[in-house]
N, C-alpha and C. Protein backbone atom coordinates (compact mmCIF):
# COMPACT_ATOMS: atom_id res chain seq x y z
N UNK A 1 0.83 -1.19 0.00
CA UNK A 1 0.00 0.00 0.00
C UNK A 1 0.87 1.24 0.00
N UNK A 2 1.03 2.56 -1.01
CA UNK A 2 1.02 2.87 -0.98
C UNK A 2 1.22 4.14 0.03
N UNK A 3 2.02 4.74 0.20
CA UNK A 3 1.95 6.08 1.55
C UNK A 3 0.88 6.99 0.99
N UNK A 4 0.35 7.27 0.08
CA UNK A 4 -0.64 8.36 -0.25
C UNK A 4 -1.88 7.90 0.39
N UNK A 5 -2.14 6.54 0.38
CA UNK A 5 -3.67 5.65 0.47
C UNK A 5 -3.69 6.11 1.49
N UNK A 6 -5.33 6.59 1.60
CA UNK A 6 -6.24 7.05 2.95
C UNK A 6 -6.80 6.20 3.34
N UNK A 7 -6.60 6.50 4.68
CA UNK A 7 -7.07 5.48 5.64
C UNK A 7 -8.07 4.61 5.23
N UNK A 8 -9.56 5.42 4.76
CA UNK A 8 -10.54 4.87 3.91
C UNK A 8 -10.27 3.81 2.92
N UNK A 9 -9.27 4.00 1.69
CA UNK A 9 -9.06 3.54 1.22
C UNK A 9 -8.38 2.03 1.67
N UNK A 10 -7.55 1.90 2.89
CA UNK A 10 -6.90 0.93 2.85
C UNK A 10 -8.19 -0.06 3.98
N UNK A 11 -8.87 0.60 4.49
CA UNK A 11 -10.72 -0.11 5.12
C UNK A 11 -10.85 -0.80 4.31
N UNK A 12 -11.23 -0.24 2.85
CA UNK A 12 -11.80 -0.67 1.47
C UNK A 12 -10.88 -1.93 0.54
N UNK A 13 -9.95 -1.63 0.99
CA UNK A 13 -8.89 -2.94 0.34
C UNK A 13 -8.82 -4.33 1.29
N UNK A 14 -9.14 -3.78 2.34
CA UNK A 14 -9.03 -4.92 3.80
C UNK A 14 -10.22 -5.68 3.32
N UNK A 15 -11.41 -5.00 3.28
CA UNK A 15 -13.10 -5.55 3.22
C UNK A 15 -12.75 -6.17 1.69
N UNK A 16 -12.55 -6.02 0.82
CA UNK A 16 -12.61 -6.53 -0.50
C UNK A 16 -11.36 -7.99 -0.21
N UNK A 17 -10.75 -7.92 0.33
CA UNK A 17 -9.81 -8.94 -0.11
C UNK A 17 -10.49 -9.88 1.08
N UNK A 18 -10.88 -9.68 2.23
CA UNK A 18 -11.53 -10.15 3.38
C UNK A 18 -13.04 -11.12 2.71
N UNK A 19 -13.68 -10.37 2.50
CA UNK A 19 -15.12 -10.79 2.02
C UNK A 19 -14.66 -11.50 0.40
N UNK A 20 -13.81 -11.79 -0.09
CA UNK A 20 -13.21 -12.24 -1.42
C UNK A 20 -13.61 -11.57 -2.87
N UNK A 21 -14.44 -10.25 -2.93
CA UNK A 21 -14.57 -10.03 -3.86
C UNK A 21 -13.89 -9.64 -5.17
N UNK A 22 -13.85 -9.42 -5.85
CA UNK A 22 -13.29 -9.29 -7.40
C UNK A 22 -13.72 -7.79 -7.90
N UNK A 23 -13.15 -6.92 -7.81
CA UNK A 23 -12.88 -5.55 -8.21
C UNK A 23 -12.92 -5.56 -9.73
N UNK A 24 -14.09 -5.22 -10.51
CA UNK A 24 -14.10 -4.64 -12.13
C UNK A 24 -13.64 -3.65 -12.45
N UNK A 25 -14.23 -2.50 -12.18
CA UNK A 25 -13.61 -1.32 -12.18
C UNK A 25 -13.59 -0.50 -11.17
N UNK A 26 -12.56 0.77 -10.98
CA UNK A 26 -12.35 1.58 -10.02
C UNK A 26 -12.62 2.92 -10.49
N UNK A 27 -13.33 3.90 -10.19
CA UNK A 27 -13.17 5.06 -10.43
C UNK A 27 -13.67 6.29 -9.25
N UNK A 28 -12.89 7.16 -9.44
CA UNK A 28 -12.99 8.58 -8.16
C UNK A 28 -14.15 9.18 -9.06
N UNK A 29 -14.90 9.50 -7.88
CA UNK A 29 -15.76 10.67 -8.11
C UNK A 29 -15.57 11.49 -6.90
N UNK A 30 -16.36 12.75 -7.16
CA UNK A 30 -16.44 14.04 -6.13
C UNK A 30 -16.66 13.23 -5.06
N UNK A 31 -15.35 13.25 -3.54
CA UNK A 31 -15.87 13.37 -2.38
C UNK A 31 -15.47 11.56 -2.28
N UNK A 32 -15.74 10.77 -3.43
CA UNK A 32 -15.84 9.43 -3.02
C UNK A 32 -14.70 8.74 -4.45
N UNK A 33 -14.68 7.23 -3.88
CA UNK A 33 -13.70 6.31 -5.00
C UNK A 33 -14.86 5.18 -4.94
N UNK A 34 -15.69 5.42 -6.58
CA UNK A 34 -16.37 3.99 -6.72
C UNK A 34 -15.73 2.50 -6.76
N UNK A 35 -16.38 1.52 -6.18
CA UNK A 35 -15.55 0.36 -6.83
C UNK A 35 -16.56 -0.39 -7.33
N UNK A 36 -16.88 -0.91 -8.49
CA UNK A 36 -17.65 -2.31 -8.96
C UNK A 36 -17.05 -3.35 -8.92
N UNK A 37 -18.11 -4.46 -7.91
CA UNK A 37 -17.40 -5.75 -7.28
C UNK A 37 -18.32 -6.62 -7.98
N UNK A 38 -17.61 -7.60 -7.81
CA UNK A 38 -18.38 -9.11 -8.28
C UNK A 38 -17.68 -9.60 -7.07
N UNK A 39 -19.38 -9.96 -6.01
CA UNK A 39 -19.38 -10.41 -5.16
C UNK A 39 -19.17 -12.12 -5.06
N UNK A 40 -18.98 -13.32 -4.20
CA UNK A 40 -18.80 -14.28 -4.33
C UNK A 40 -20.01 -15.35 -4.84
N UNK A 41 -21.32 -14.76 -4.75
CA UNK A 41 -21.94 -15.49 -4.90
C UNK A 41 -22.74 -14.76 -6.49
N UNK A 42 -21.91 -14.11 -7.70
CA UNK A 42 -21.63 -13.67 -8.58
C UNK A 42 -22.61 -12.45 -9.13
N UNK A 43 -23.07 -12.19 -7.64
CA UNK A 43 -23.83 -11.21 -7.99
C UNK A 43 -23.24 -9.81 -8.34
N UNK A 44 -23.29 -8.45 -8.70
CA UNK A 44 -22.63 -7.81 -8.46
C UNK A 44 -22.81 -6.46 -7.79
N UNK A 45 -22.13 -5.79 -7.18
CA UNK A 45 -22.37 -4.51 -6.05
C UNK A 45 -21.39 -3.31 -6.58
N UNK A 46 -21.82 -2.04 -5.85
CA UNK A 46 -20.90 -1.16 -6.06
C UNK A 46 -20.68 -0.45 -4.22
N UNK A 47 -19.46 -0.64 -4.44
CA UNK A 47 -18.69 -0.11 -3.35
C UNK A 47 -18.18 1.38 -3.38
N UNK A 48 -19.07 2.31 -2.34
CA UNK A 48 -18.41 3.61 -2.41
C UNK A 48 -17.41 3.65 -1.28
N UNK A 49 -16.04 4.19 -1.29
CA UNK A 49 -15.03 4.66 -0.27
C UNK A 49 -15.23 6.37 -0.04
N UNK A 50 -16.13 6.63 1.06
CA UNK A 50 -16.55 8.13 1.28
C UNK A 50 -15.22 8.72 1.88
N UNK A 51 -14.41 9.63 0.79
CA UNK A 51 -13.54 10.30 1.41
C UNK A 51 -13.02 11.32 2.58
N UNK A 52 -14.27 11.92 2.83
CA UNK A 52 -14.80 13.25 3.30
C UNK A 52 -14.75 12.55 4.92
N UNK A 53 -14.41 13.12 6.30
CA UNK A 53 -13.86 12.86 7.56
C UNK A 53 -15.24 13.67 7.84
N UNK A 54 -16.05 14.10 7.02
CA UNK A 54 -17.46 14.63 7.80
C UNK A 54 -18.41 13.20 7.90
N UNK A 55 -19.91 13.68 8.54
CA UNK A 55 -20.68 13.28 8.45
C UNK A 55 -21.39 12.09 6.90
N UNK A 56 -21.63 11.57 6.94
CA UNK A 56 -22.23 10.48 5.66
C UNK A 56 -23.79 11.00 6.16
N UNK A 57 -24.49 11.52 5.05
CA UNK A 57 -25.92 11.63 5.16
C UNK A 57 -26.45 11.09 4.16
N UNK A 58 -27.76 11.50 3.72
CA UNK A 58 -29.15 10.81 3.10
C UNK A 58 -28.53 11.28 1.63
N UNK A 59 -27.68 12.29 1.40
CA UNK A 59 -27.30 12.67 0.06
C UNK A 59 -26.58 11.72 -0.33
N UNK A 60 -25.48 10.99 0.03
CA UNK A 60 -24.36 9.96 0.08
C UNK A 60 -25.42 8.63 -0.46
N UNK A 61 -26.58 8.74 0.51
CA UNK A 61 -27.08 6.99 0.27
C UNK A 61 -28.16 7.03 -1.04
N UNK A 62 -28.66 8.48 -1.20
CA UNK A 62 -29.50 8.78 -2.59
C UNK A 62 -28.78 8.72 -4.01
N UNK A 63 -27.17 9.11 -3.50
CA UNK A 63 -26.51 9.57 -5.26
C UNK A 63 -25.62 7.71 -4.88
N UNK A 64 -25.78 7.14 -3.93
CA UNK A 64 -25.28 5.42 -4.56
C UNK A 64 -26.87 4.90 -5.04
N UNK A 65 -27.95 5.12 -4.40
CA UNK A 65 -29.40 4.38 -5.30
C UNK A 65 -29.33 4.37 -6.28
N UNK A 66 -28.89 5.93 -7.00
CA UNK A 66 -29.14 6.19 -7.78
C UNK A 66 -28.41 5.39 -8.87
N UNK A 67 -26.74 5.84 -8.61
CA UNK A 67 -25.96 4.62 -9.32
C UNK A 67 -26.12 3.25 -9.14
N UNK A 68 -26.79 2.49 -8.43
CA UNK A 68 -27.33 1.08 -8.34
C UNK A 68 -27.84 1.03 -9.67
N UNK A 69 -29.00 1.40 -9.90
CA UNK A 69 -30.51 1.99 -10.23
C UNK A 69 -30.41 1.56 -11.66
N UNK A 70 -29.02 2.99 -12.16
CA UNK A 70 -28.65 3.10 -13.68
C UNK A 70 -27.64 1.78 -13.90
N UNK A 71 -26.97 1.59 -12.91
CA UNK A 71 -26.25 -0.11 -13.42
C UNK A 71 -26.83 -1.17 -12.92
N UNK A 72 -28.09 -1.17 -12.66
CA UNK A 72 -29.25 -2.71 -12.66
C UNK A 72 -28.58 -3.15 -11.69
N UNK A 73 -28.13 -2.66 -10.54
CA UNK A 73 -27.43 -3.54 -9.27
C UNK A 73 -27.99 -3.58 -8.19
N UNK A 74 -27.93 -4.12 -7.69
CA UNK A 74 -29.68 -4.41 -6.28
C UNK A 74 -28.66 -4.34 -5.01
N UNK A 75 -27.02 -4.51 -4.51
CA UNK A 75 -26.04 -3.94 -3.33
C UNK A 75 -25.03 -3.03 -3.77
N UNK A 76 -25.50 -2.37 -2.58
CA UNK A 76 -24.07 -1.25 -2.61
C UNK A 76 -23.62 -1.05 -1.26
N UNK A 77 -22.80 -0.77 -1.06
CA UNK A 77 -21.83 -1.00 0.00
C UNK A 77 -21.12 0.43 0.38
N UNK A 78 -20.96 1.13 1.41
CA UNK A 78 -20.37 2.64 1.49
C UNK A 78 -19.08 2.09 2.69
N UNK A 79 -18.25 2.28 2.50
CA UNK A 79 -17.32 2.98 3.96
C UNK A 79 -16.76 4.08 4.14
N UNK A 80 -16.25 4.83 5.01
CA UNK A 80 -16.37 5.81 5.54
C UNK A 80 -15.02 5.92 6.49
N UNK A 81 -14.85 7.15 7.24
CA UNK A 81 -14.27 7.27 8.12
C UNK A 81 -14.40 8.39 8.85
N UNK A 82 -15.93 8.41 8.65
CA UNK A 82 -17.12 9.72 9.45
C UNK A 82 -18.34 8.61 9.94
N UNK A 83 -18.90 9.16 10.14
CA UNK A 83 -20.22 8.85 11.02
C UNK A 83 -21.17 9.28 10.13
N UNK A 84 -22.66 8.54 10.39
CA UNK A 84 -23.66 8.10 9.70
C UNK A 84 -24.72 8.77 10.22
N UNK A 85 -25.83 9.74 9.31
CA UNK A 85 -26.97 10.11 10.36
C UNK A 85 -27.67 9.19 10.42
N UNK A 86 -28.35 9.35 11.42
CA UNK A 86 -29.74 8.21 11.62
C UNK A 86 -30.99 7.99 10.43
N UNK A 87 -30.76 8.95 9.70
CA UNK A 87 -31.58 9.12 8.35
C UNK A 87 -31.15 8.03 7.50
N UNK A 88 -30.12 8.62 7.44
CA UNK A 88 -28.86 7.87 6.53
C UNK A 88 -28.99 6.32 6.70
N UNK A 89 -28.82 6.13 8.03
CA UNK A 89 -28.89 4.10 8.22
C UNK A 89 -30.14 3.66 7.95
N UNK A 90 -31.29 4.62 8.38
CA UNK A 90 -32.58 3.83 7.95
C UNK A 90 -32.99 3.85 6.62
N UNK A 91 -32.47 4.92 5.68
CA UNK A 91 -33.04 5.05 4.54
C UNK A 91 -31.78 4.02 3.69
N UNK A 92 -30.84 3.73 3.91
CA UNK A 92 -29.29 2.69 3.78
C UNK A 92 -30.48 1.36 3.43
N UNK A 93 -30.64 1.05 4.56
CA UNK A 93 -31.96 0.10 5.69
C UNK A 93 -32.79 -0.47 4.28
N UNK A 94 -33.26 0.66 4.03
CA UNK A 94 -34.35 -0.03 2.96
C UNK A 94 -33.84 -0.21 1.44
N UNK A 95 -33.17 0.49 1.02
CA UNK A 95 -32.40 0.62 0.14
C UNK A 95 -31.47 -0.65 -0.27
N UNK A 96 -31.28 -1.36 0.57
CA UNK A 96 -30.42 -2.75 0.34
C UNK A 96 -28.84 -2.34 0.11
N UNK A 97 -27.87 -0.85 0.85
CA UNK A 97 -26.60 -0.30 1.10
C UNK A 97 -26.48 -1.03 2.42
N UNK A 98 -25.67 -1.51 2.53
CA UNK A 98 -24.40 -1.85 3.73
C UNK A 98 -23.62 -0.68 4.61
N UNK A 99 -23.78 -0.25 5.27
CA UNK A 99 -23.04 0.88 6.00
C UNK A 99 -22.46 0.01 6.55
N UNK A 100 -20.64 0.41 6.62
CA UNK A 100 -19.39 -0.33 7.02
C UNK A 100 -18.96 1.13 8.36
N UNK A 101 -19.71 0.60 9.23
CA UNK A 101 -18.81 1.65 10.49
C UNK A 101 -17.35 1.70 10.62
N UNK A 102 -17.34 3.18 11.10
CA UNK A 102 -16.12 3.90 11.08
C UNK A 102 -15.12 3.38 11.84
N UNK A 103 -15.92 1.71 13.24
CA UNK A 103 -14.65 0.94 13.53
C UNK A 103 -14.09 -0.06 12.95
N UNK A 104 -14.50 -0.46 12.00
CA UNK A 104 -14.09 -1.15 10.56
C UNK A 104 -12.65 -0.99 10.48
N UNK A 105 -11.82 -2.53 10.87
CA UNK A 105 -10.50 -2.14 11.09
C UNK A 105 -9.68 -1.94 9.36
N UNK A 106 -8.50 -1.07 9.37
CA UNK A 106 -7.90 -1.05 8.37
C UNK A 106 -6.62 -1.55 8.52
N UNK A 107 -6.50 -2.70 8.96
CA UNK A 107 -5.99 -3.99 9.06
C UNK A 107 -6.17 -5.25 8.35
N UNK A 108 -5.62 -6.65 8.51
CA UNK A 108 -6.47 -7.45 7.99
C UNK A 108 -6.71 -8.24 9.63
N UNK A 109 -7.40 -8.52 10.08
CA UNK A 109 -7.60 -8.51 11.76
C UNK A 109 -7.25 -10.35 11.88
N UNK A 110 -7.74 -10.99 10.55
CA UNK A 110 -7.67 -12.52 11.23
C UNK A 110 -6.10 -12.83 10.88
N UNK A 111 -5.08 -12.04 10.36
CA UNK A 111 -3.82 -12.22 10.45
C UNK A 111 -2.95 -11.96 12.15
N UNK A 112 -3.70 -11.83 12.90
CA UNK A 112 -3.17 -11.23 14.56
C UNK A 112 -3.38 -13.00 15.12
N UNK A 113 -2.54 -13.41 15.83
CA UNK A 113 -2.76 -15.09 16.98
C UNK A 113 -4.25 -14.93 17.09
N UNK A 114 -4.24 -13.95 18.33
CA UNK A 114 -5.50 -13.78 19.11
C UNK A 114 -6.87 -14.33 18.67
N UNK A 115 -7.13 -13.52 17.43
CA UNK A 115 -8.40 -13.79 16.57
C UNK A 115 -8.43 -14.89 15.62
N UNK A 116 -9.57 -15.68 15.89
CA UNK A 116 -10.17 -16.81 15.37
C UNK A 116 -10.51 -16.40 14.09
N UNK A 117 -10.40 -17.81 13.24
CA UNK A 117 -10.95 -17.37 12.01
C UNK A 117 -12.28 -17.95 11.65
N UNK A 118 -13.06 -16.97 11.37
CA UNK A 118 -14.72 -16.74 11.20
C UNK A 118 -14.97 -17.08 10.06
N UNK A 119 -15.89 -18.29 9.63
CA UNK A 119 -16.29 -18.39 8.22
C UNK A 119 -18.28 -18.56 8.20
N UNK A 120 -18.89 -17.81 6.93
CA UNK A 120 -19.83 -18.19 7.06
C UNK A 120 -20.50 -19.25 6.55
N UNK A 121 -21.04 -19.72 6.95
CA UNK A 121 -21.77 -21.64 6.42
C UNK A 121 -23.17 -20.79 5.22
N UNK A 122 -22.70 -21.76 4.16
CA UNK A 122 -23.89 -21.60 2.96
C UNK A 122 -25.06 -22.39 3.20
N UNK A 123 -25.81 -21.74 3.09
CA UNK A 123 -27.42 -22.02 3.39
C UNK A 123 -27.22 -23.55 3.25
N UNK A 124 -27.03 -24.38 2.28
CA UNK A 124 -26.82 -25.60 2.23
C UNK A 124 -26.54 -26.26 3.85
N UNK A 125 -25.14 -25.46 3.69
CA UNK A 125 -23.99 -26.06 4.94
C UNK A 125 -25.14 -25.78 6.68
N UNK A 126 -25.82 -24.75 6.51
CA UNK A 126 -26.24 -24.46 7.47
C UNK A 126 -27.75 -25.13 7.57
N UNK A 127 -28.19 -25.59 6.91
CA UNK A 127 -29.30 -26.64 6.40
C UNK A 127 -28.85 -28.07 7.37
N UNK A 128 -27.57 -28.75 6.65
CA UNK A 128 -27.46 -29.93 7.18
C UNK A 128 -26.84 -29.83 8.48
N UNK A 129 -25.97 -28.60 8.87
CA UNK A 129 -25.67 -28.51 10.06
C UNK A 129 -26.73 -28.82 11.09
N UNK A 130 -27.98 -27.60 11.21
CA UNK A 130 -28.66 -27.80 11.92
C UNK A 130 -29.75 -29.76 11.87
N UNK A 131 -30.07 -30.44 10.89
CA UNK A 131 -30.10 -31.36 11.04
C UNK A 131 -29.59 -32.29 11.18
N UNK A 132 -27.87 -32.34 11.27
CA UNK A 132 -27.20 -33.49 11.85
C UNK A 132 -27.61 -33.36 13.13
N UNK A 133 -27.39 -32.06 13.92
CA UNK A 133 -27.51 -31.98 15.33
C UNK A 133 -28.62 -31.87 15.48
N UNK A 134 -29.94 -31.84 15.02
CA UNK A 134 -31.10 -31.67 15.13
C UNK A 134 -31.12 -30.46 16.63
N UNK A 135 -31.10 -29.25 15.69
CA UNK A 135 -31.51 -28.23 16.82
C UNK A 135 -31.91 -27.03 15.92
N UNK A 136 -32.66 -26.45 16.81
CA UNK A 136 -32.36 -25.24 15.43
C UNK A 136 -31.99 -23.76 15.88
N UNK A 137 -31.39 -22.32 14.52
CA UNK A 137 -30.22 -22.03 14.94
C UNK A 137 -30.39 -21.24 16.23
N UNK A 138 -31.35 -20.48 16.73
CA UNK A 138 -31.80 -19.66 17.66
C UNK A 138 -31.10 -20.55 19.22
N UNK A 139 -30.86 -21.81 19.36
CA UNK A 139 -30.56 -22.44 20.55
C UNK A 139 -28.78 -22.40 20.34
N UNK A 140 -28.75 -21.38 19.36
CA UNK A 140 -26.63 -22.03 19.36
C UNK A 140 -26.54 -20.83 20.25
N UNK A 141 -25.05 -20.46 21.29
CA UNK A 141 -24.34 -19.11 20.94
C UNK A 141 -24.63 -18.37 20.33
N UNK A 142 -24.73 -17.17 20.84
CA UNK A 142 -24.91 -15.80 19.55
C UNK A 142 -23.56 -14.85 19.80
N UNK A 143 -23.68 -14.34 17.87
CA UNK A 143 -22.62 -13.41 18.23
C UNK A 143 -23.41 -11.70 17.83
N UNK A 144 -23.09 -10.72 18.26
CA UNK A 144 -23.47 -9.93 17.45
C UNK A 144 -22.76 -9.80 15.93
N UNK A 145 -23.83 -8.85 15.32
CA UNK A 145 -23.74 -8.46 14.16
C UNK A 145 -22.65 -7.66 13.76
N UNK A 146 -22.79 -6.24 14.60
CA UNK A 146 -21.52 -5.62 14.68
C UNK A 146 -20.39 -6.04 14.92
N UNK A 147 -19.89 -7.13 15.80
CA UNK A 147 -18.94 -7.85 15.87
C UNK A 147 -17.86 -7.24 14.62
N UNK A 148 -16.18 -7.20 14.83
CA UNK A 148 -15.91 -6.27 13.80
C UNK A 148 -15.23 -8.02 12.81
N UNK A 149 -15.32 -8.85 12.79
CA UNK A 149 -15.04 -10.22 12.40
C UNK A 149 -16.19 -10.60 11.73
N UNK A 150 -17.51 -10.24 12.26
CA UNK A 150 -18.64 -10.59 11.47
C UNK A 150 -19.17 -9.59 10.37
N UNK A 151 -18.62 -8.35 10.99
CA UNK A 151 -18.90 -7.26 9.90
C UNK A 151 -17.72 -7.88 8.71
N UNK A 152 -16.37 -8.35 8.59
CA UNK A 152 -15.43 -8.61 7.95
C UNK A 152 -15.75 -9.58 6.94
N UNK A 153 -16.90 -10.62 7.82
CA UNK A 153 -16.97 -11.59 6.42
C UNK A 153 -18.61 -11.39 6.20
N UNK A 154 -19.22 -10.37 6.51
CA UNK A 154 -20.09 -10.21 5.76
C UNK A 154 -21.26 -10.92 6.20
N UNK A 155 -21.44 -11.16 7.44
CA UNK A 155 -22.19 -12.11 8.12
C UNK A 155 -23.48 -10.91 8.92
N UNK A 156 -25.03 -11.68 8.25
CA UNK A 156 -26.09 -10.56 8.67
C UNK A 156 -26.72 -11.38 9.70
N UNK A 157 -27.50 -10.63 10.73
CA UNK A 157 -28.72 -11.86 11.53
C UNK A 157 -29.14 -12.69 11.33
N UNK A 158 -29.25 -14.02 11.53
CA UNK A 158 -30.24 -14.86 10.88
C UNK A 158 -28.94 -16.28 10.31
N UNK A 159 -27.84 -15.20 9.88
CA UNK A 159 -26.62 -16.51 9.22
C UNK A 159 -25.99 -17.16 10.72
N UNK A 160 -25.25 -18.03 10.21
CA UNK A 160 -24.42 -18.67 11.20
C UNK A 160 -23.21 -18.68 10.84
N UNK A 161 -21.97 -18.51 11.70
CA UNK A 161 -20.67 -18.63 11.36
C UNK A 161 -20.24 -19.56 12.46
N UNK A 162 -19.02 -20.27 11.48
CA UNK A 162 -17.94 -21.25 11.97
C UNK A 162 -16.94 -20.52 12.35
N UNK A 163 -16.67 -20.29 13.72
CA UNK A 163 -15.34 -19.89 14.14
C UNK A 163 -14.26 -21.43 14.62
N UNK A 164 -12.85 -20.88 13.69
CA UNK A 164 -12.14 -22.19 14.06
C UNK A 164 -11.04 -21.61 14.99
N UNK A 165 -10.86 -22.08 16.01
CA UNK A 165 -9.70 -21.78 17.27
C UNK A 165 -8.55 -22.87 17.15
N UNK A 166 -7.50 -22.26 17.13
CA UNK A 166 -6.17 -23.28 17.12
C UNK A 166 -6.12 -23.84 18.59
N UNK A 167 -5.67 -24.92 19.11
CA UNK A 167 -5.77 -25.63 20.70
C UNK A 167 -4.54 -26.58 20.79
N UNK A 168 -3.80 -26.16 21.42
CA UNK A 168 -2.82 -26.90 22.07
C UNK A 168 -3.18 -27.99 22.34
N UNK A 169 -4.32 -28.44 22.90
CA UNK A 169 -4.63 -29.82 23.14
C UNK A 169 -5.49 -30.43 22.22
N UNK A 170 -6.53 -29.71 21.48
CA UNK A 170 -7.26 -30.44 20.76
C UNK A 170 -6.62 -30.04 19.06
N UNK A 171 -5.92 -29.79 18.69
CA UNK A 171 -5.38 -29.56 17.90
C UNK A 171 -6.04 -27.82 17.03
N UNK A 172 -7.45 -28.32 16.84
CA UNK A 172 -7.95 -27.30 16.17
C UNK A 172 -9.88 -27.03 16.64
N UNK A 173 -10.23 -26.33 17.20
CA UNK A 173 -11.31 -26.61 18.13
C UNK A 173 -12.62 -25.39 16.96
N UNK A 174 -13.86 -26.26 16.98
CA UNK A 174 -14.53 -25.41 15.97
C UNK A 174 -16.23 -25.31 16.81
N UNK A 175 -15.98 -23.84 16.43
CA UNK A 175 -17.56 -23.89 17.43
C UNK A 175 -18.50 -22.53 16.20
N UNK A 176 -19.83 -23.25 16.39
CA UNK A 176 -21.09 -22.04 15.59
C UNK A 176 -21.76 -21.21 16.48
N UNK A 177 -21.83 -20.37 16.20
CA UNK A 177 -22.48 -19.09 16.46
C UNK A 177 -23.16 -18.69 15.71
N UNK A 178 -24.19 -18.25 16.30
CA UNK A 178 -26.10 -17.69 15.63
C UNK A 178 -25.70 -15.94 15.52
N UNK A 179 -25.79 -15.33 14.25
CA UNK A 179 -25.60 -14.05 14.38
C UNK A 179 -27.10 -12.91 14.89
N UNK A 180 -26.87 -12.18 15.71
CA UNK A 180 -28.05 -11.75 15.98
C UNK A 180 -27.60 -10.28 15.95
C-alpha cells in the first residue's frame, strides 16, 4: 500500500480482499472512489469509499441508489471514516446499502494469533448442520452483528458462522455461532 492511500481507502482494500470479492472497475468521483465488485456469490455490487472525515448523510445513500438503479445492481456498499446520520442508516436500511462503520478495522484482523478465524456456512452447509444436530439455529451461541469479524466476512442476523480456534490440546477446536 502505498503512503498516499487514505485510511478509507486501505478499510476498502481490507473488506474486498476479506469478504473475497473481485474488483471490475475503479473510479474517483467528487468526495468518493467507486468500486464495482463481483461479489462471491456472482452477484454484483458497487462499493463507495466516502472520502470526506465529515458526516455520511441521506445525500451519500441517494446519489449510490441512484448509481445502483442506472447499473441494474440491487447492493451497494459505502465505507467511511465519518459517522452516519440516523436518516442515513434507515433510509441505507431499505435501500439494500451496507453501512461499514467507522470501527471497521484497516488492518487485515484474522492475520493477529489472538483472533479466530470466522467463516460463514452456505445455506446448504447451514441446512445440514442444523439437522445433523437436530436443533435449530436460535438455541446455538450468539454473536453480534456488529462484531468487527462478522462485519469482515459479511455475516447478517439470521446466518451462522464457523469460528475455528487453534488448541494446544485439541489440535484445532470449531464452534457455531447464531448471528443476531
Amino acid at each position: 500500500m502505498s503512503s498516499e492511500e487514505t485510511l478509507v481507502e486501505k478499510k476498502t482494500k481490507v473488506l474486498i480482499k476479506l469478504r473475497g470479492y473481485k474488483v471490475l472497475n475503479k473510479e474517483e468521483i467528487k468526495n468518493a472512489i467507486s468500486y464495482n465488485i463481483k461479489m462471491k456469490d456472482k452477484k454484483k455490487a458497487i462499493l463507495w469509499a466516502v472520502t470526506t472525515d465529515g458526516t455520511v448523510g441521506v445525500a451519500y445513500i441517494t446519489q449510490l441508489k441512484k448509481a445502483m438503479d442506472d447499473a441494474k445492481i440491487e447492493n451497494g456498499i459505502i465505507t467511511t471514516i465519518g459517522k452516519y446520520t440516523h436518516t442515513a442508516k434507515s433510509r441505507a436500511k431499505q435501500n439494500g446499502i451496507e453501512l461499514i462503520p467507522k470501527i471497521f478495522p484497516s488492518f487485515q484482523i484474522f492475520d493477529h494469533e489472538f483472533v479466530s478465524k470466522h467463516e460463514l456456512l452456505k445455506p446448504e452447509e447451514k441446512e445440514e448442520f442444523l439437522e445433523d444436530y437436530k436443533m435449530q439455529a436460535y438455541k446455538l451461541p450468539r454473536i453480534n452483528s456488529s462484531d468487527p469479524a462478522i462485519i469482515a466476512v459479511g455475516g447478517n442476523p439470521g446466518d451462522i458462522v464457523r469460528v475455528i480456534r487453534k488448541s494446544k490440546t485439541a489440535g484445532k477446536y470449531v464452534a457455531y455461532r447464531y448471528i443476531v
